[in-house]
C-alpha atoms as a PDB file:
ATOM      1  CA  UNK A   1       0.000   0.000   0.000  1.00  0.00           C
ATOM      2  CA  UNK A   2       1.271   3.336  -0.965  1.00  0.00           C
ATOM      3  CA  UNK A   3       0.607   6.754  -0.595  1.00  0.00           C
ATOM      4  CA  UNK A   4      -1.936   9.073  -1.401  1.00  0.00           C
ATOM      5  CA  UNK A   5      -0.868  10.528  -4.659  1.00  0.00           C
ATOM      6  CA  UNK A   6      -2.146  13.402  -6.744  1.00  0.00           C
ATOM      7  CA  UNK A   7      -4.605  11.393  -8.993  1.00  0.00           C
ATOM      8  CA  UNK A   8      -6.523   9.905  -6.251  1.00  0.00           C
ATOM      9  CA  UNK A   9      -6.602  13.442  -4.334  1.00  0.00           C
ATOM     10  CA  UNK A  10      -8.229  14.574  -7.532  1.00  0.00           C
ATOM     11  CA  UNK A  11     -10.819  11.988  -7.480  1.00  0.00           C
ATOM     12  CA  UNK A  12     -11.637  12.151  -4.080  1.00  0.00           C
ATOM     13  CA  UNK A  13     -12.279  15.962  -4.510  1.00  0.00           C
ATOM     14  CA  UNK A  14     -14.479  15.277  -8.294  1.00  0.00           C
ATOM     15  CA  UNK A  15     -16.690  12.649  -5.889  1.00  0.00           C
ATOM     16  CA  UNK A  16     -17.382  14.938  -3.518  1.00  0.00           C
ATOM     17  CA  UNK A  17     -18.553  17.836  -5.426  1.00  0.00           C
ATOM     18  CA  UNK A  18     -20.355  15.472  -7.292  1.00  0.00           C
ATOM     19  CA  UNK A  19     -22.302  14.261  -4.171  1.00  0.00           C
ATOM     20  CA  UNK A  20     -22.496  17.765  -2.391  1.00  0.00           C
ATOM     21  CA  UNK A  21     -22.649  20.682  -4.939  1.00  0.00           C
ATOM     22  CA  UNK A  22     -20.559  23.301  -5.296  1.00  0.00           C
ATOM     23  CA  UNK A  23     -23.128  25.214  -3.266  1.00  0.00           C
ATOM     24  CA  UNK A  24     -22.662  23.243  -0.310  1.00  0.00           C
ATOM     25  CA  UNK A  25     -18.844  23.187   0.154  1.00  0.00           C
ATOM     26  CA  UNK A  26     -18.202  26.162   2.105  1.00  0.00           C
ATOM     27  CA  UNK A  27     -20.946  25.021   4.283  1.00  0.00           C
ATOM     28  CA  UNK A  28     -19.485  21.694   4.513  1.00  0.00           C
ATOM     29  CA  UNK A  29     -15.916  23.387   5.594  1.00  0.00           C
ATOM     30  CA  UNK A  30     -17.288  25.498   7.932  1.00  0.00           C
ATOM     31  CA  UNK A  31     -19.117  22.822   9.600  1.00  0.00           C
ATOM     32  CA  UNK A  32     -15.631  20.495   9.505  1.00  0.00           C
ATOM     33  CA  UNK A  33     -13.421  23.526  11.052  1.00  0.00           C
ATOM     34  CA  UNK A  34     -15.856  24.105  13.600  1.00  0.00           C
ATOM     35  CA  UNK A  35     -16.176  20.950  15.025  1.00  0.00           C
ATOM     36  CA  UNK A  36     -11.811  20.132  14.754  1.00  0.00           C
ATOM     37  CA  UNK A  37     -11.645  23.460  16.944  1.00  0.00           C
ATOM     38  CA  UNK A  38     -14.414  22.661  19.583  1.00  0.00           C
ATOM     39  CA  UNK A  39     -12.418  18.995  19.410  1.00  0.00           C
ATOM     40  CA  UNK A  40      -9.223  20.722  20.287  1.00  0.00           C
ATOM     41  CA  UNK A  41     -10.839  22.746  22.496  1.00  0.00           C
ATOM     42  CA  UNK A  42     -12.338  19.557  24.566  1.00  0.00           C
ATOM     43  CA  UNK A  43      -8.995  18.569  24.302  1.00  0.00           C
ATOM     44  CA  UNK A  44      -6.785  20.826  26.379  1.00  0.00           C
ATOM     45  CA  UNK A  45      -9.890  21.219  28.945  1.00  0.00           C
ATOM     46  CA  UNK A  46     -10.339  24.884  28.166  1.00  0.00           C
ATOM     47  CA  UNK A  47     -14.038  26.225  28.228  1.00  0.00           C
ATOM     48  CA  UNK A  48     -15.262  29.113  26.019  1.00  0.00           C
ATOM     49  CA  UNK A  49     -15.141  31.551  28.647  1.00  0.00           C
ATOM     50  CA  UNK A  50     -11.297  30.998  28.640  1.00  0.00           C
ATOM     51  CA  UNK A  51     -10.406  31.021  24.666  1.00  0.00           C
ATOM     52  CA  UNK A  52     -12.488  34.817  25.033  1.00  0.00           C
ATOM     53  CA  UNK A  53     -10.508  35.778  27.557  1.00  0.00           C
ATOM     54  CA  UNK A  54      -7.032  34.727  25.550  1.00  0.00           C
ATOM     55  CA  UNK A  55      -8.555  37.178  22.615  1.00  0.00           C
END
């Protein structure tokens, strides 16, 4: 088994905005980044109260 090359990057991106629509993508990011950060968050124990007050 090798590793992900270019061509199969490609495809996997032509699949998905076959299934989603080019409409939906951003949405689809958004939703993505928002959940990895509220993971991360979870993570190091942190509640929002504390990421406000490191702003």
């Amino acid at each position: 088994m090798g590793r992900i090359g270019l061509g199969e990057l490609i495809l996997v991106a032509v699949v998905v905005l076959l299934l989603f629509g080019a409409q939906r993508l951003p949405q689809i990011g958004a939703a993505i980044g928002k959940a990895i950060r509220e993971f991360n968050v979870a993570l190091k124990g942190e509640s929002k109260e504390d990421q406000e007050l490191k702003k």
